[in-house]
PDB file of N, CA and C in Angstrom:
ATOM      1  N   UNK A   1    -147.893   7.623   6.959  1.00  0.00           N
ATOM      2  CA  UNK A   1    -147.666   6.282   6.443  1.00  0.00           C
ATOM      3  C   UNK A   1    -146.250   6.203   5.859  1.00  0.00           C
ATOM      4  N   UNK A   2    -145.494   5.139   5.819  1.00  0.00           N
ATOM      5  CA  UNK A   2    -143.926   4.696   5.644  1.00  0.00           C
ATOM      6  C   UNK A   2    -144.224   4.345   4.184  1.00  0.00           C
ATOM      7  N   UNK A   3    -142.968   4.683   3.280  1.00  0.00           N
ATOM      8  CA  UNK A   3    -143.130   4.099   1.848  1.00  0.00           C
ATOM      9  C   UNK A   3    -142.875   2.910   2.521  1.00  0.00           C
ATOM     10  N   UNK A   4    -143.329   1.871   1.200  1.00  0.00           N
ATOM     11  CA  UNK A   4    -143.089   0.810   1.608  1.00  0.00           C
ATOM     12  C   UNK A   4    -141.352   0.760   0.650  1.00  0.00           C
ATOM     13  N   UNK A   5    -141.073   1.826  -0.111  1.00  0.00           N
ATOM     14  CA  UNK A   5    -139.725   1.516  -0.735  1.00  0.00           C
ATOM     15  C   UNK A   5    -138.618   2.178   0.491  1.00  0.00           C
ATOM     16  N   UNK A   6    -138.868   2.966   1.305  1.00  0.00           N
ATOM     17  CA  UNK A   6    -138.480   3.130   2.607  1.00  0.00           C
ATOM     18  C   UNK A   6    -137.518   2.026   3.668  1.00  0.00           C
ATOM     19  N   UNK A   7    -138.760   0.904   3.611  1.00  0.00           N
ATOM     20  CA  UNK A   7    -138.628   0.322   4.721  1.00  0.00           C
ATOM     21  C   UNK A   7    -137.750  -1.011   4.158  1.00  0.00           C
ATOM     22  N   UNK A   8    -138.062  -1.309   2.615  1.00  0.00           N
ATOM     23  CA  UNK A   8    -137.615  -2.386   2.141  1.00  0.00           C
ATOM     24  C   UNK A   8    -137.078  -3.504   2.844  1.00  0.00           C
ATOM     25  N   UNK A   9    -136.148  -2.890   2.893  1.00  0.00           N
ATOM     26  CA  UNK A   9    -134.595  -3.851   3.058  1.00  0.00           C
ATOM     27  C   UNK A   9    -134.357  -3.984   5.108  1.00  0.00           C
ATOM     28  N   UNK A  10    -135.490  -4.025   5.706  1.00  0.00           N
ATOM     29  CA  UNK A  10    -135.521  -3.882   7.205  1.00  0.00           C
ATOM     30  C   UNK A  10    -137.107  -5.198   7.525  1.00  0.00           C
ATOM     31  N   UNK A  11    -137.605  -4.952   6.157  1.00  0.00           N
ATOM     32  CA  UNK A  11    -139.104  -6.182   6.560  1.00  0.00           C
ATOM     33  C   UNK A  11    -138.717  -7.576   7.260  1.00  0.00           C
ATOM     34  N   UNK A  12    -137.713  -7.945   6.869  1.00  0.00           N
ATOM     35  CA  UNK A  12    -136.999  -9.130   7.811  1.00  0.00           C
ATOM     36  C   UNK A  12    -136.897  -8.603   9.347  1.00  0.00           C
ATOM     37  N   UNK A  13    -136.238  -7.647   9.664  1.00  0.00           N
ATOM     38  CA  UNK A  13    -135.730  -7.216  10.753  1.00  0.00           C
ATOM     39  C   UNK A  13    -136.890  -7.290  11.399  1.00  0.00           C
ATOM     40  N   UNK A  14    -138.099  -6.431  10.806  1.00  0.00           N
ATOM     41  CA  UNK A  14    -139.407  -6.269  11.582  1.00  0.00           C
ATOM     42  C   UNK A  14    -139.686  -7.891  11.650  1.00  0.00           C
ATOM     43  N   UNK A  15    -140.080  -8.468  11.239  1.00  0.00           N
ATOM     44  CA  UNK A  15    -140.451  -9.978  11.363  1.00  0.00           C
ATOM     45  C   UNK A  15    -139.502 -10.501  12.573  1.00  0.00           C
ATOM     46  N   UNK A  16    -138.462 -10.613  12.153  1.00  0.00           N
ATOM     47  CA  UNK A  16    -137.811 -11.403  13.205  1.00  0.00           C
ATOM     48  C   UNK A  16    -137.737 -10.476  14.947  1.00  0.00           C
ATOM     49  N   UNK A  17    -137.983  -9.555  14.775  1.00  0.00           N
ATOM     50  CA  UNK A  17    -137.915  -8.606  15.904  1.00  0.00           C
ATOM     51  C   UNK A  17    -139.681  -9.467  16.494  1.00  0.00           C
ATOM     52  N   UNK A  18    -140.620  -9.959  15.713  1.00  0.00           N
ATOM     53  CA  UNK A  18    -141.881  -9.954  16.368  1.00  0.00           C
ATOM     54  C   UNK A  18    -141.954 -11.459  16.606  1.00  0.00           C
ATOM     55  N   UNK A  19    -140.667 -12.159  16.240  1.00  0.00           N
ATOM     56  CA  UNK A  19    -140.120 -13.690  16.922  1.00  0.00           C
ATOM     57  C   UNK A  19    -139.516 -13.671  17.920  1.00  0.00           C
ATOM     58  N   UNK A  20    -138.883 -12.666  18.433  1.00  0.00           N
ATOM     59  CA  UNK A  20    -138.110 -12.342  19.684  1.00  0.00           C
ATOM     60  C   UNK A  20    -138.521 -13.152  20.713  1.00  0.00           C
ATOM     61  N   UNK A  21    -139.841 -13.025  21.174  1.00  0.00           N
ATOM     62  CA  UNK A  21    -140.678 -13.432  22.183  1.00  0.00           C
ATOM     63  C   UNK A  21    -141.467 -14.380  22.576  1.00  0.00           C
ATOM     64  N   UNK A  22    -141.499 -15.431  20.894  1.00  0.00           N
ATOM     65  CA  UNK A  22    -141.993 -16.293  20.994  1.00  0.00           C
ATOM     66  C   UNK A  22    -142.658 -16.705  19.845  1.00  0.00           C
ATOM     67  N   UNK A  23    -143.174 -17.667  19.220  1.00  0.00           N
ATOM     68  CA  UNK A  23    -143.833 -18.241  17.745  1.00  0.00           C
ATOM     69  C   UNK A  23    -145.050 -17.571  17.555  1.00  0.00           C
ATOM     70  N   UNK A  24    -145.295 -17.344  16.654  1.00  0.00           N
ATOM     71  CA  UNK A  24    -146.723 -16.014  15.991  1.00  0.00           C
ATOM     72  C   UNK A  24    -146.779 -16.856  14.687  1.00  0.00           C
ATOM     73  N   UNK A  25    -147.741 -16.529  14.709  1.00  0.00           N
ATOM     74  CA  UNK A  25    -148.344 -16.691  13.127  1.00  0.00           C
ATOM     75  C   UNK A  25    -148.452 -15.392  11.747  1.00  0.00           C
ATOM     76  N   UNK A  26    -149.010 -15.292  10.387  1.00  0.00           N
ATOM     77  CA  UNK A  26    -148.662 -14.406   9.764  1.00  0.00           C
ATOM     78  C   UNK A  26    -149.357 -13.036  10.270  1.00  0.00           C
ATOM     79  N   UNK A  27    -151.182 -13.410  10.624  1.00  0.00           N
ATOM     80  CA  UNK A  27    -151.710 -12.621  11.038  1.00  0.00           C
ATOM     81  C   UNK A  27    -151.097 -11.624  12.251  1.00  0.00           C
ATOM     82  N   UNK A  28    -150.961 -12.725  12.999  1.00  0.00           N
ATOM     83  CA  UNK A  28    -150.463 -11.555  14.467  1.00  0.00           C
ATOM     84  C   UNK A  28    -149.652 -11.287  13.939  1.00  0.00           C
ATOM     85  N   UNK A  29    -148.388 -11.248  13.315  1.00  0.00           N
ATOM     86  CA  UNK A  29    -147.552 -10.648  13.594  1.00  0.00           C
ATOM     87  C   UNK A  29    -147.560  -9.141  12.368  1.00  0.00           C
ATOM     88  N   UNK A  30    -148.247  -9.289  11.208  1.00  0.00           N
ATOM     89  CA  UNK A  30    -148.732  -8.716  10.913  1.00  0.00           C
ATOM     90  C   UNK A  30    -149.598  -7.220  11.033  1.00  0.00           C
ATOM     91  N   UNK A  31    -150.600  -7.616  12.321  1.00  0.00           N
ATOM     92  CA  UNK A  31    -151.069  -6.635  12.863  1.00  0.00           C
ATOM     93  C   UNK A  31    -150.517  -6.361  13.867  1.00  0.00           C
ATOM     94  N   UNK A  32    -149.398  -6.860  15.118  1.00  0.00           N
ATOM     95  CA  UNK A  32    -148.659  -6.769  15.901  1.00  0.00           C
ATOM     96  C   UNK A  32    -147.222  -5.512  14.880  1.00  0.00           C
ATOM     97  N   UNK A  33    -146.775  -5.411  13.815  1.00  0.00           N
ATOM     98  CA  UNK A  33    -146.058  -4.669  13.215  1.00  0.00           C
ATOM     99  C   UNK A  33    -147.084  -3.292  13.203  1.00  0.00           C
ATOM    100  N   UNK A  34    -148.691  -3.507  12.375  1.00  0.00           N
ATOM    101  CA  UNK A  34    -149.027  -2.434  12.783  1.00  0.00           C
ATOM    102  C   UNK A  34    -149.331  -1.580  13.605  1.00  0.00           C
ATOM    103  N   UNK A  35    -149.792  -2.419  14.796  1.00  0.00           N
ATOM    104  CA  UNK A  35    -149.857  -1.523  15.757  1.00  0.00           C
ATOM    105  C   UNK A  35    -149.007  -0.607  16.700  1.00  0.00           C
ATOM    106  N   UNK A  36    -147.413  -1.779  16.928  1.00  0.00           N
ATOM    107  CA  UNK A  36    -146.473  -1.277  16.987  1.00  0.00           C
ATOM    108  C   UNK A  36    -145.801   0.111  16.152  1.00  0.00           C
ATOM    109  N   UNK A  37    -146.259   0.032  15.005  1.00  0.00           N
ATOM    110  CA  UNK A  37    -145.793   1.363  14.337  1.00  0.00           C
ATOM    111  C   UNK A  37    -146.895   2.624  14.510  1.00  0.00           C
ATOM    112  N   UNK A  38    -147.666   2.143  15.334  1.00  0.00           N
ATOM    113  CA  UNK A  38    -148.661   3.213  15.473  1.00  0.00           C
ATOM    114  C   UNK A  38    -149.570   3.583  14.414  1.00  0.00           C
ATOM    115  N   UNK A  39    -149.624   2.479  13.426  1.00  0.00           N
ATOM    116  CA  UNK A  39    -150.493   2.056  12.126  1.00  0.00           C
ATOM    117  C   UNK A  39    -149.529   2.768  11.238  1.00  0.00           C
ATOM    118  N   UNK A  40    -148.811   3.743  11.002  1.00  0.00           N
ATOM    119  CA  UNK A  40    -148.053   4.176  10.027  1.00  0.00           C
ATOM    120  C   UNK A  40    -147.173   3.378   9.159  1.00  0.00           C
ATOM    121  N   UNK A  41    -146.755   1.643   9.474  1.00  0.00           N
ATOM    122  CA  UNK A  41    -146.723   1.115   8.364  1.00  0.00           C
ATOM    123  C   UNK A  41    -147.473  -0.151   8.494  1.00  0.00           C
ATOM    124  N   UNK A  42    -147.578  -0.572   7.212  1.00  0.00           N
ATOM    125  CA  UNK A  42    -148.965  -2.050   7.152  1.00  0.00           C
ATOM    126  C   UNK A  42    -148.060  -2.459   5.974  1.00  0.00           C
ATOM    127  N   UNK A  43    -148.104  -3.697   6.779  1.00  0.00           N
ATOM    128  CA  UNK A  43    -147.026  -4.946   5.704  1.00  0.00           C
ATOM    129  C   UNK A  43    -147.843  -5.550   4.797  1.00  0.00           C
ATOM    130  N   UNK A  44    -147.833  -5.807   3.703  1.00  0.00           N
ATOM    131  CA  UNK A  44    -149.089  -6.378   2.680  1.00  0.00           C
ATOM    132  C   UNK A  44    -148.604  -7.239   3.171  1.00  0.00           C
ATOM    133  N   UNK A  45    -149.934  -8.178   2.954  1.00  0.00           N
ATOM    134  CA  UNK A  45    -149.772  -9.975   3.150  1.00  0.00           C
ATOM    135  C   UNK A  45    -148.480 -10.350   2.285  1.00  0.00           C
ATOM    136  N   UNK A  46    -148.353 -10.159   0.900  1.00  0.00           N
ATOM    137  CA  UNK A  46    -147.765 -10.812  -0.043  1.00  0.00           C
ATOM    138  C   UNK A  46    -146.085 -10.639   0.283  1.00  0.00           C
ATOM    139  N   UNK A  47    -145.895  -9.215   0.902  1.00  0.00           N
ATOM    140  CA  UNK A  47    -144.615  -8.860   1.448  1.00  0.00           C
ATOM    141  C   UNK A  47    -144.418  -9.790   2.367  1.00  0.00           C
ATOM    142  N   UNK A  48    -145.257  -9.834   3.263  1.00  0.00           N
ATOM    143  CA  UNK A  48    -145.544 -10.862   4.751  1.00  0.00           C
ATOM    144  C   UNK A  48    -144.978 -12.272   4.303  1.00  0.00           C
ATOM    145  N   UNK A  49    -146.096 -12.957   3.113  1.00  0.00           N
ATOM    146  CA  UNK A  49    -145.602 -14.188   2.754  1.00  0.00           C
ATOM    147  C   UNK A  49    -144.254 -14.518   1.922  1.00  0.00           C
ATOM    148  N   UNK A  50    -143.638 -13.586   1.666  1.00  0.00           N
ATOM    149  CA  UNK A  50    -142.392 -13.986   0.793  1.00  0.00           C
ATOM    150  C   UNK A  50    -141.323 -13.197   1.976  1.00  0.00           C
ATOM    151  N   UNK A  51    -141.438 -12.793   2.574  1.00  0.00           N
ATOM    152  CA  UNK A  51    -140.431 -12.382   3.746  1.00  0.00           C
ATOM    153  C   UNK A  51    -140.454 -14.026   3.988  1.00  0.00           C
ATOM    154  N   UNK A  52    -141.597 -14.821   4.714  1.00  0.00           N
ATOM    155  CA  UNK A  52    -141.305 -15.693   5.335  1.00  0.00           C
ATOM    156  C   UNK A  52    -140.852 -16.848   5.032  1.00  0.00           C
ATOM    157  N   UNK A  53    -141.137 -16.760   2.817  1.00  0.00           N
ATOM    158  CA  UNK A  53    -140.051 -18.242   2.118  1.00  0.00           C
ATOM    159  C   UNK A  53    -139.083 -17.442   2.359  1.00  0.00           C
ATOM    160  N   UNK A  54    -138.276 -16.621   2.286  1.00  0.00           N
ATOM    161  CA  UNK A  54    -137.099 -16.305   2.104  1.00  0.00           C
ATOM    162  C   UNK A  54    -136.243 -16.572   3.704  1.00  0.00           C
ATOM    163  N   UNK A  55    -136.896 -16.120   4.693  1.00  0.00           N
ATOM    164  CA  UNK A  55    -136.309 -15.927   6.249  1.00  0.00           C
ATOM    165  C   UNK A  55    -135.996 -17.285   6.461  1.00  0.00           C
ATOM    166  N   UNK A  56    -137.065 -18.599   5.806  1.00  0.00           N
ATOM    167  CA  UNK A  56    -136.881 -19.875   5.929  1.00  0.00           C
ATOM    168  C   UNK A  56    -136.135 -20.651   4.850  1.00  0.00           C
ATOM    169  N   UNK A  57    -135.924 -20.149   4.118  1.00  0.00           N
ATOM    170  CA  UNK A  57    -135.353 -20.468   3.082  1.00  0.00           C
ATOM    171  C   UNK A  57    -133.992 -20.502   3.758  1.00  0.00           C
ATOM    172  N   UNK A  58    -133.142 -19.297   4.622  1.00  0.00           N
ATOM    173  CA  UNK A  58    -132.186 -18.855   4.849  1.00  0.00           C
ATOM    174  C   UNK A  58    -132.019 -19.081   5.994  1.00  0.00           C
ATOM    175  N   UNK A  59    -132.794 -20.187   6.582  1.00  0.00           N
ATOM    176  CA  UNK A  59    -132.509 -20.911   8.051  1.00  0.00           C
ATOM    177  C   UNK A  59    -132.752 -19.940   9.343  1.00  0.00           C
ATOM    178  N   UNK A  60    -133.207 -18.408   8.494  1.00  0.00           N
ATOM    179  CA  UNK A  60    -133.424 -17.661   9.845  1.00  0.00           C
ATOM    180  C   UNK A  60    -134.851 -17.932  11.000  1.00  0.00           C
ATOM    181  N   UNK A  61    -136.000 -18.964  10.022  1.00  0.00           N
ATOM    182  CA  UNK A  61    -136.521 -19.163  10.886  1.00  0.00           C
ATOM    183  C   UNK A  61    -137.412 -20.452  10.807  1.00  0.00           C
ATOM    184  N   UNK A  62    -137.975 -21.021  11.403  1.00  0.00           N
ATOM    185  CA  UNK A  62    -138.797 -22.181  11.257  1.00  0.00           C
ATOM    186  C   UNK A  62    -140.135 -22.091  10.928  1.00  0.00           C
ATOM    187  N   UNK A  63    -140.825 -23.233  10.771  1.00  0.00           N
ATOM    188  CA  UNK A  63    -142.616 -22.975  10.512  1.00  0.00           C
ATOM    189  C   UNK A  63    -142.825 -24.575  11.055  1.00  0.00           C
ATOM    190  N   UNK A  64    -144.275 -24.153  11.547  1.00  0.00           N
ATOM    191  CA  UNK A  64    -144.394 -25.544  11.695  1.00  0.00           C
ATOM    192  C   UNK A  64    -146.307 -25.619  11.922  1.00  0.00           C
ATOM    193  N   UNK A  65    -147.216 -26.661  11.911  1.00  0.00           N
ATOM    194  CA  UNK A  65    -148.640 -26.274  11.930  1.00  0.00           C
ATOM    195  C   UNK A  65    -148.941 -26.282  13.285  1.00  0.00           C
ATOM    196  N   UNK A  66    -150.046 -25.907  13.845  1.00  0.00           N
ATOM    197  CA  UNK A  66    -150.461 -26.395  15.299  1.00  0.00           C
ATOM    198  C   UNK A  66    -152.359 -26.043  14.753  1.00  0.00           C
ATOM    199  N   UNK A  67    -153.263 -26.665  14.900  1.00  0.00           N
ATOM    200  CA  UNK A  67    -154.710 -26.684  15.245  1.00  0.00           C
ATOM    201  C   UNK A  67    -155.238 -25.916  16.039  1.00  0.00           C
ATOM    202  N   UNK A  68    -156.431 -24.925  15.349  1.00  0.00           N
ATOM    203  CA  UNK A  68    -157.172 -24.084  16.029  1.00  0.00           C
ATOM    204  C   UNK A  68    -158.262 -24.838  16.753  1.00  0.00           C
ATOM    205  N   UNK A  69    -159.149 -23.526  17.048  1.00  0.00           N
ATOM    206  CA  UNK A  69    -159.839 -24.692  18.325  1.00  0.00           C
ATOM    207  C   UNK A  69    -160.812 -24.871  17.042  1.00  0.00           C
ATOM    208  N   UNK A  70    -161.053 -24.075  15.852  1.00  0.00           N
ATOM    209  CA  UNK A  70    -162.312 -24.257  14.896  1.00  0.00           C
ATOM    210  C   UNK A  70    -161.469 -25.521  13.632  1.00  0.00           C
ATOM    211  N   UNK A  71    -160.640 -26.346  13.647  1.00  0.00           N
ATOM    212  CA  UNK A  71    -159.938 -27.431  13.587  1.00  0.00           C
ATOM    213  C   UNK A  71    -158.780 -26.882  12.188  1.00  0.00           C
ATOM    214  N   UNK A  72    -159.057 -25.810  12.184  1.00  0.00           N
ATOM    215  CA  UNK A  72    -158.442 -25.362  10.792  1.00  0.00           C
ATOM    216  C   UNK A  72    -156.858 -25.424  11.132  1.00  0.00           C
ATOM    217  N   UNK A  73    -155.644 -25.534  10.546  1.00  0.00           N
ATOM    218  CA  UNK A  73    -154.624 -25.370  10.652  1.00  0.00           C
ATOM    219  C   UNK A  73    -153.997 -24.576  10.643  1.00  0.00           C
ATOM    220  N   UNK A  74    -152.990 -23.712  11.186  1.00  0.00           N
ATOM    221  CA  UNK A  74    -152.128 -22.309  11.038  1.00  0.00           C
ATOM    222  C   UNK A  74    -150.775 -22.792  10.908  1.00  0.00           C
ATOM    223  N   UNK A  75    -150.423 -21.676  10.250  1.00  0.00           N
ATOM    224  CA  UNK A  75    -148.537 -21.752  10.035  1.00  0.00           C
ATOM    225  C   UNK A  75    -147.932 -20.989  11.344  1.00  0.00           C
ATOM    226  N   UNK A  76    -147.298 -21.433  12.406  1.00  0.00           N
ATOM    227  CA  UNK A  76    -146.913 -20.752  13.064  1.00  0.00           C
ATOM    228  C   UNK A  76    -144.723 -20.738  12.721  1.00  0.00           C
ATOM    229  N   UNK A  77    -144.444 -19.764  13.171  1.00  0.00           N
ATOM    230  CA  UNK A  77    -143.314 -19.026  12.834  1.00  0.00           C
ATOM    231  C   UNK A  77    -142.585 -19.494  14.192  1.00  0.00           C
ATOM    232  N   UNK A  78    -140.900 -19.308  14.053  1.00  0.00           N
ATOM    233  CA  UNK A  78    -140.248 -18.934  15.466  1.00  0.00           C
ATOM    234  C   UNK A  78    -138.824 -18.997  14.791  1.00  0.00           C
ATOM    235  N   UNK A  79    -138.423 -18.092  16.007  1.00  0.00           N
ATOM    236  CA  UNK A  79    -137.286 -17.344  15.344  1.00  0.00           C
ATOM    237  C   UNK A  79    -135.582 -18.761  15.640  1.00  0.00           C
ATOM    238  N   UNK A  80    -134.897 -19.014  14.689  1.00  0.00           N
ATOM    239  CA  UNK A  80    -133.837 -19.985  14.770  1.00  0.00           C
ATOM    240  C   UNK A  80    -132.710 -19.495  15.782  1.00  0.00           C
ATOM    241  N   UNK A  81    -131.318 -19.884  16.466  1.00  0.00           N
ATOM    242  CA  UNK A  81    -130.243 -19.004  16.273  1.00  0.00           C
ATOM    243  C   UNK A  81    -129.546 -18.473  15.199  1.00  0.00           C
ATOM    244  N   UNK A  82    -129.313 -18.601  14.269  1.00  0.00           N
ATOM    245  CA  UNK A  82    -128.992 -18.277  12.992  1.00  0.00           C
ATOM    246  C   UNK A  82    -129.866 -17.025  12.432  1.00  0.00           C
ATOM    247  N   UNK A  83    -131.223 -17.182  12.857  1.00  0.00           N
ATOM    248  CA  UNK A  83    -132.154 -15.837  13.007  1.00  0.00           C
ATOM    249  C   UNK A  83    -132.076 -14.964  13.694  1.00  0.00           C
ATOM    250  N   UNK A  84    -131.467 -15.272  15.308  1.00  0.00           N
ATOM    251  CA  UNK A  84    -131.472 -14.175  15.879  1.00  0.00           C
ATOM    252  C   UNK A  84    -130.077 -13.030  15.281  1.00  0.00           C
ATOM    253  N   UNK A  85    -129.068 -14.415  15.128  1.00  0.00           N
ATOM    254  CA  UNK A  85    -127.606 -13.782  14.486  1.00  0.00           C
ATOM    255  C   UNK A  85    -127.742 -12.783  13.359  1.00  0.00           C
ATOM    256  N   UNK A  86    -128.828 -13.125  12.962  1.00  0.00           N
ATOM    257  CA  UNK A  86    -128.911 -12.173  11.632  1.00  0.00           C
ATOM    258  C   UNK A  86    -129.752 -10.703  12.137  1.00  0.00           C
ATOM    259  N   UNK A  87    -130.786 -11.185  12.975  1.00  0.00           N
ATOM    260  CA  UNK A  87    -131.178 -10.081  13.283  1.00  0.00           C
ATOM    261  C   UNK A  87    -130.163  -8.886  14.397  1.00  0.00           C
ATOM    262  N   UNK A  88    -129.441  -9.910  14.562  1.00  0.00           N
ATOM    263  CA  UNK A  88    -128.351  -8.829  15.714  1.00  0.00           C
ATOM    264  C   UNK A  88    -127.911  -8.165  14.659  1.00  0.00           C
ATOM    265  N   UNK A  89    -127.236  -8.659  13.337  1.00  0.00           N
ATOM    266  CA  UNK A  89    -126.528  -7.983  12.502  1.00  0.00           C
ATOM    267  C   UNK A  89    -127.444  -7.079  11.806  1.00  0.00           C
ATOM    268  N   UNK A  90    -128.670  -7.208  11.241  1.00  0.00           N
ATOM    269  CA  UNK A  90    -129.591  -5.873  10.749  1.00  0.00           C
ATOM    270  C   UNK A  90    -129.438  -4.464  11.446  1.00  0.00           C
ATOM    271  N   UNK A  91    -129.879  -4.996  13.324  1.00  0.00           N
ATOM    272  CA  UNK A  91    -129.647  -3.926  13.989  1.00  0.00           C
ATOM    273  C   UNK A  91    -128.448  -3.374  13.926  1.00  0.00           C
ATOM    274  N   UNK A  92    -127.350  -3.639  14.109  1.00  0.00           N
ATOM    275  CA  UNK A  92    -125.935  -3.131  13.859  1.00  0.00           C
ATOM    276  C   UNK A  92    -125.675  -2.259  12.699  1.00  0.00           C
ATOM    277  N   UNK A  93    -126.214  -3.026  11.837  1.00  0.00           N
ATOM    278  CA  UNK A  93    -126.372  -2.353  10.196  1.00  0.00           C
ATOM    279  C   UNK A  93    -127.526  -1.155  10.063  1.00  0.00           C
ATOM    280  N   UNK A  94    -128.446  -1.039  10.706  1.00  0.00           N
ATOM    281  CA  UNK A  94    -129.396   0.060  10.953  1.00  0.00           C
ATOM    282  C   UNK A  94    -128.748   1.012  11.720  1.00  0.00           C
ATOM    283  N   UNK A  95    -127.842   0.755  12.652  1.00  0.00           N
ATOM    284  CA  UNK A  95    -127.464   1.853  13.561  1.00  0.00           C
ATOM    285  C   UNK A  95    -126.580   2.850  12.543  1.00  0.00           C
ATOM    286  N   UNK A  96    -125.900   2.359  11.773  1.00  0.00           N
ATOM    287  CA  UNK A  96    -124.658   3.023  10.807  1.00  0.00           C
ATOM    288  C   UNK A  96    -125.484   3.356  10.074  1.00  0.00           C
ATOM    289  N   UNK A  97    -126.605   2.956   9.135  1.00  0.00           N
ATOM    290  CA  UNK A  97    -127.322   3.495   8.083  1.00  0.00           C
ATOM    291  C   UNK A  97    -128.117   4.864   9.300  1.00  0.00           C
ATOM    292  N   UNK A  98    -128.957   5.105   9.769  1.00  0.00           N
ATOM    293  CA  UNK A  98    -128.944   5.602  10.613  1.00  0.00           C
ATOM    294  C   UNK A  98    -128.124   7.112  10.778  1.00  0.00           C
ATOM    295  N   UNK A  99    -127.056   6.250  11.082  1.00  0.00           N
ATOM    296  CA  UNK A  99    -126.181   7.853  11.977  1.00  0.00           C
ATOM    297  C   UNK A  99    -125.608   8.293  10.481  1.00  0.00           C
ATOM    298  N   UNK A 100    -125.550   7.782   9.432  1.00  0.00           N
ATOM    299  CA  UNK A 100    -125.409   8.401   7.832  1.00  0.00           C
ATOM    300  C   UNK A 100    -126.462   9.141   7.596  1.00  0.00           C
ATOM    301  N   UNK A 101    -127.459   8.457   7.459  1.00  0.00           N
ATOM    302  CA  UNK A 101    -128.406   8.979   6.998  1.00  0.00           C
ATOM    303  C   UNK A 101    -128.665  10.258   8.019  1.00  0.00           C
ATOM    304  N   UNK A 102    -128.832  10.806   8.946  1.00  0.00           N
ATOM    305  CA  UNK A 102    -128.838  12.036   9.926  1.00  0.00           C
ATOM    306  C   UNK A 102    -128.159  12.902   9.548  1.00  0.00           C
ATOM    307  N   UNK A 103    -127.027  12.789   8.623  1.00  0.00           N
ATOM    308  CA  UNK A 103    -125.603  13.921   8.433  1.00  0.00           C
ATOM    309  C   UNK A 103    -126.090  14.056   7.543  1.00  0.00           C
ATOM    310  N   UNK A 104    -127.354  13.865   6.851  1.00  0.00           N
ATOM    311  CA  UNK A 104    -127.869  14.340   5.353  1.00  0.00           C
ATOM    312  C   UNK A 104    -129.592  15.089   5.641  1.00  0.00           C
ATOM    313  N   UNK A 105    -129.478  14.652   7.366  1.00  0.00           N
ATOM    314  CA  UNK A 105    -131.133  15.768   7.339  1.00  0.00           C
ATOM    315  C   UNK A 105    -131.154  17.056   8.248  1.00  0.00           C
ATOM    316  N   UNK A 106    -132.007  18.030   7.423  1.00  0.00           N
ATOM    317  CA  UNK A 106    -131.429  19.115   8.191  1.00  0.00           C
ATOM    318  C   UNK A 106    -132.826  19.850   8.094  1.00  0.00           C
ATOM    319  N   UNK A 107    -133.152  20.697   9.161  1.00  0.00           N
ATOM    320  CA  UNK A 107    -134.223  21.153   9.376  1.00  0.00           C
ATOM    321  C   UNK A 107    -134.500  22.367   9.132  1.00  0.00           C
ATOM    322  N   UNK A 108    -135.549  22.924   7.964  1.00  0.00           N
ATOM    323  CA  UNK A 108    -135.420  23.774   6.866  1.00  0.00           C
ATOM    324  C   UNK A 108    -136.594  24.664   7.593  1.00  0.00           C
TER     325      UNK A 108
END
């Protein structure tokens, strides 16, 4: 399992990486992060829901409702250009944190 003080500062990245493809809601994308990580990390809801005032807050992404078939309403997500721009720049910024962080692990 991933600390969650680990991953911090990348929970955007994961979010917007699971907009790539198309509008999701909190759930899927949620369990779409876990499964993708091979269950080794699980996003609390509360992380989940304040990633997504903040991502929208910051124009990286939209919300909007659409109707289930049981008539209830969902928040569905999708990623802006201004979102993807940012997410190009996380990745960029992961690659350098990354190749730093490697010159400090060494196999004992």
């Amino acid at each position: 399992m991933i600390s969650s003080d680990v991953i911090r500062g990348y929970n955007d990245t994961l979010i917007l990486y699971m907009l790539l493809d198309g509008e999701s809601y909190g759930y899927e994308i949620s369990k779409n992060i876990r499964k993708l990580s091979d269950e080794k990390y699980v996003m609390k809801e509360t992380t989940l829901y304040s990633a997504f005032t903040r991502l929208e807050k910051n124009g990286y992404i939209d919300s909007f409702f659409l109707d289930e078939t049981f008539g209830k309403r969902r928040t569905y997500y999708r990623i802006t250009p201004l979102g993807l721009a940012y997410y190009r720049e996380k990745c960029a910024e992961w690659k350098v944190t990354q190749e730093v962080v490697n010159k400090f692990i060494k196999e004992l």
